[in-house]
C-alpha atoms as a PDB file:
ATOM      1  CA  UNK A   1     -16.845 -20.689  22.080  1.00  0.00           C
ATOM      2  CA  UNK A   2     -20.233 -21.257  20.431  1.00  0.00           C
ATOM      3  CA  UNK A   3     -22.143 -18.022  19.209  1.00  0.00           C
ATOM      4  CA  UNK A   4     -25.914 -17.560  20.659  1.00  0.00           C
ATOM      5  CA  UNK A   5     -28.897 -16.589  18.624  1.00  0.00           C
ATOM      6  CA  UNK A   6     -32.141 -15.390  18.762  1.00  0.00           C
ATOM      7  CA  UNK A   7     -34.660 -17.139  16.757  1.00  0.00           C
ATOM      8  CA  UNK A   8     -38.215 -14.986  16.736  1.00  0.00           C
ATOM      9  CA  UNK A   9     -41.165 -15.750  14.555  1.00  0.00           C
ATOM     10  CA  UNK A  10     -43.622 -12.882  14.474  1.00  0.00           C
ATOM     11  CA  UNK A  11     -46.776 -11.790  13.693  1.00  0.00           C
ATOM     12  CA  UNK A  12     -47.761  -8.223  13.373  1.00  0.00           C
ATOM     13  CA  UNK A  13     -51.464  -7.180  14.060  1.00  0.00           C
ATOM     14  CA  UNK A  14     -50.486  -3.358  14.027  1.00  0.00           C
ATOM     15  CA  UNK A  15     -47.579  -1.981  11.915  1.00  0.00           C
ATOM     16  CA  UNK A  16     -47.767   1.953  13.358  1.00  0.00           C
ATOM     17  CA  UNK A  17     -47.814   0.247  17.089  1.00  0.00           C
ATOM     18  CA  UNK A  18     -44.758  -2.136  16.466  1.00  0.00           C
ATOM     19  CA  UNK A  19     -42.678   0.550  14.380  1.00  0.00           C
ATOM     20  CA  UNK A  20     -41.793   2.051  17.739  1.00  0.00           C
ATOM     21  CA  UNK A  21     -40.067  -0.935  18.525  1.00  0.00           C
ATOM     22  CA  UNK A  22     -38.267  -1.270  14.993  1.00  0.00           C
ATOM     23  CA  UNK A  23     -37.036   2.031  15.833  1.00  0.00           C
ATOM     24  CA  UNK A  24     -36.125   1.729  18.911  1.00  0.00           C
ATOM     25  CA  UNK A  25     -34.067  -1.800  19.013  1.00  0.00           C
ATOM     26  CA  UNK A  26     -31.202  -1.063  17.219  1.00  0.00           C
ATOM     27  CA  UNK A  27     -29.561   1.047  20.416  1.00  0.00           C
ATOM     28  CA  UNK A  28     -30.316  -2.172  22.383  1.00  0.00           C
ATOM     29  CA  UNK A  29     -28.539  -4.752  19.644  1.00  0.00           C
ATOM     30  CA  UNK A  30     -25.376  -2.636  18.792  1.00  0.00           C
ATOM     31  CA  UNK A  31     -25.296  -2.744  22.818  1.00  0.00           C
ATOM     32  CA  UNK A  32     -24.565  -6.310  22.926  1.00  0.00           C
ATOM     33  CA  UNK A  33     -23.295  -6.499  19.184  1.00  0.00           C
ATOM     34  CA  UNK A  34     -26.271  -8.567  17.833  1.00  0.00           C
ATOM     35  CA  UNK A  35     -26.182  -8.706  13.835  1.00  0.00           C
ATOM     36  CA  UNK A  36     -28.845 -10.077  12.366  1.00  0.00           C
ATOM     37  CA  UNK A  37     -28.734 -12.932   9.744  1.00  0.00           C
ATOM     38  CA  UNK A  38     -32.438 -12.820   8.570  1.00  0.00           C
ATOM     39  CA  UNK A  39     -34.927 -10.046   9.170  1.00  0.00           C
ATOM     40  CA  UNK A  40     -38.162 -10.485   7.326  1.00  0.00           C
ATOM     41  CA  UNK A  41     -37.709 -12.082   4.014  1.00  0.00           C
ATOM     42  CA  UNK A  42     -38.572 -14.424   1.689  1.00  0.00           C
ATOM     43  CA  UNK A  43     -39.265 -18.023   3.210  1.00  0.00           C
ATOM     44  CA  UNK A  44     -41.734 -21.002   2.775  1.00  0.00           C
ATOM     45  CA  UNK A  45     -43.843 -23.041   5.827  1.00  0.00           C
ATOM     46  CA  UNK A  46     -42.400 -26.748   4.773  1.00  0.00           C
ATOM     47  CA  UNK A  47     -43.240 -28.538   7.971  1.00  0.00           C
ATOM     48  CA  UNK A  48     -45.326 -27.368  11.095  1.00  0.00           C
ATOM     49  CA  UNK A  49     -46.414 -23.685  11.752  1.00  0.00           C
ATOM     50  CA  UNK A  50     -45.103 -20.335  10.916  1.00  0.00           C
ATOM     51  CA  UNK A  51     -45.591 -16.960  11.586  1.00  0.00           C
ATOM     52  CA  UNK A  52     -45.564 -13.781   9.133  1.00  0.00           C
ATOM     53  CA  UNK A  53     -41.978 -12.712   9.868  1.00  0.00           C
ATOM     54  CA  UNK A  54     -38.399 -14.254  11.131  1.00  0.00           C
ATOM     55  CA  UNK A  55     -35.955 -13.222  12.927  1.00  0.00           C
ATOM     56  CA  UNK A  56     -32.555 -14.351  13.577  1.00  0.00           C
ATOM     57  CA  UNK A  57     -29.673 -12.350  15.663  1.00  0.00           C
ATOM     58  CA  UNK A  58     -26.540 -13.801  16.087  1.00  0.00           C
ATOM     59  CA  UNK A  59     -24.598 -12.694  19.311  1.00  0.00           C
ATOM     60  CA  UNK A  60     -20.895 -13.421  20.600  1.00  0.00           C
ATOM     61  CA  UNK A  61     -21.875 -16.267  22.859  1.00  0.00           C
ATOM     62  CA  UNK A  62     -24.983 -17.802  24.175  1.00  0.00           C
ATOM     63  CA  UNK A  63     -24.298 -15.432  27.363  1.00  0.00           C
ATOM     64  CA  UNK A  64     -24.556 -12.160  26.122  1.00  0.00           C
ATOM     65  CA  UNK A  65     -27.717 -13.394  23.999  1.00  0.00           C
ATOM     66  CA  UNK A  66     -29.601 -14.175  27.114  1.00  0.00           C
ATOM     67  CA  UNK A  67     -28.042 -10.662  28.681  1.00  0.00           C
ATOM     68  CA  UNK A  68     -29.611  -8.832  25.701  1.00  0.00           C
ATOM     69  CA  UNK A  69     -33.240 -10.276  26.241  1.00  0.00           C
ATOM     70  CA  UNK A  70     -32.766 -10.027  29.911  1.00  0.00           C
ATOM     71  CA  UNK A  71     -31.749  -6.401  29.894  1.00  0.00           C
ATOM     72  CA  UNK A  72     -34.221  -3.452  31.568  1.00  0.00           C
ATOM     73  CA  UNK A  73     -33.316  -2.199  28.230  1.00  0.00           C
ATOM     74  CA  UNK A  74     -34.959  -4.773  26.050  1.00  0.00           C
ATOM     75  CA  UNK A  75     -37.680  -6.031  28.409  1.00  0.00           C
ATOM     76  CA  UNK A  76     -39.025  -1.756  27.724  1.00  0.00           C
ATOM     77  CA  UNK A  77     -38.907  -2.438  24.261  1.00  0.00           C
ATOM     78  CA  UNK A  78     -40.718  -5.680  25.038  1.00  0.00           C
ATOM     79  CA  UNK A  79     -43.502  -3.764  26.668  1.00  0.00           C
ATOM     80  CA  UNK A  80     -43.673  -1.469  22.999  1.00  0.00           C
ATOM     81  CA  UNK A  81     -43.810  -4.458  20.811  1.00  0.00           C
ATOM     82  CA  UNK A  82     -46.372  -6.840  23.068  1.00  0.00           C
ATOM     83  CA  UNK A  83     -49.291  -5.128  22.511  1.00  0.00           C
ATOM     84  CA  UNK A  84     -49.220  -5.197  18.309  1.00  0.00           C
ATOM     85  CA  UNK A  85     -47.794  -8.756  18.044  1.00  0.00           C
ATOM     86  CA  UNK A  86     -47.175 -12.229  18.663  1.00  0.00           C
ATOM     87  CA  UNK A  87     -43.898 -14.078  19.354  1.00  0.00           C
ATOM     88  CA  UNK A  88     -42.516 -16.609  19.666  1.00  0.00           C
ATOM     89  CA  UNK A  89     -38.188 -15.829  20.807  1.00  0.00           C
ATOM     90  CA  UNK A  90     -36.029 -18.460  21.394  1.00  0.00           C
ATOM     91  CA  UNK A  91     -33.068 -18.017  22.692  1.00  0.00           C
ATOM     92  CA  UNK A  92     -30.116 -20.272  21.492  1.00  0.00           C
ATOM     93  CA  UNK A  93     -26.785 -21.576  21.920  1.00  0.00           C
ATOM     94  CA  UNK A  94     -25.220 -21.995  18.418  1.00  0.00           C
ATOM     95  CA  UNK A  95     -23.533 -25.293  17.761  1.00  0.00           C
ATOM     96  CA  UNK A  96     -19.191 -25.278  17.608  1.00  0.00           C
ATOM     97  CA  UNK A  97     -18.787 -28.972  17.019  1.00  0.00           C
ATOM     98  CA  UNK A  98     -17.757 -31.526  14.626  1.00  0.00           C
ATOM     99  CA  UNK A  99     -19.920 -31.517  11.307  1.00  0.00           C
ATOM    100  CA  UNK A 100     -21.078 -34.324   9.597  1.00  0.00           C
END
């Protein structure tokens, strides 16, 4: 079964505002055993747009990602990060075919 992901490009317009959600997200994740595979970090714009910071969180299946951003639990913690950023969160089914 394919994995599902969150893919979020941010951009913070107040730090103290959004740490309440840094600190608050982690109960939410190990919840539905998200792991993250980039959080912040070096990276460079080659094509199109970007935002300041990127996120991606790897879950068991596509299922559980869209039961994690679903949740009462996250959509609270949606409501603490809103007002200090914008996002763009895309919620993904990985891919479990053949490769090339």
């Amino acid at each position: 079964m394919a994995k599902g992901y969150w893919i979020g490009r941010v951009d913070i317009h107040n730090m103290d505002g959004y740490r309440g959600y840094v600190e608050a997200n982690g109960e939410v994740f190990r919840k539905y055993g998200a792991r993250f595979l980039v959080r912040g970090g070096q990276f460079e714009t080659r094509e199109g747009t970007s935002r300041s910071r990127n996120v991606v969180l790897e879950f068991k299946d596509y299922a559980t990602a869209l039961a994690c951003y679903n949740s009462p639990e996250y959509q609270k913690l949606v409501a603490i990060r809103a007002p200090h950023s914008t996002a763009d969160i895309v919620v993904i089914e990985g891919y479990d075919g053949p490769q090339p």
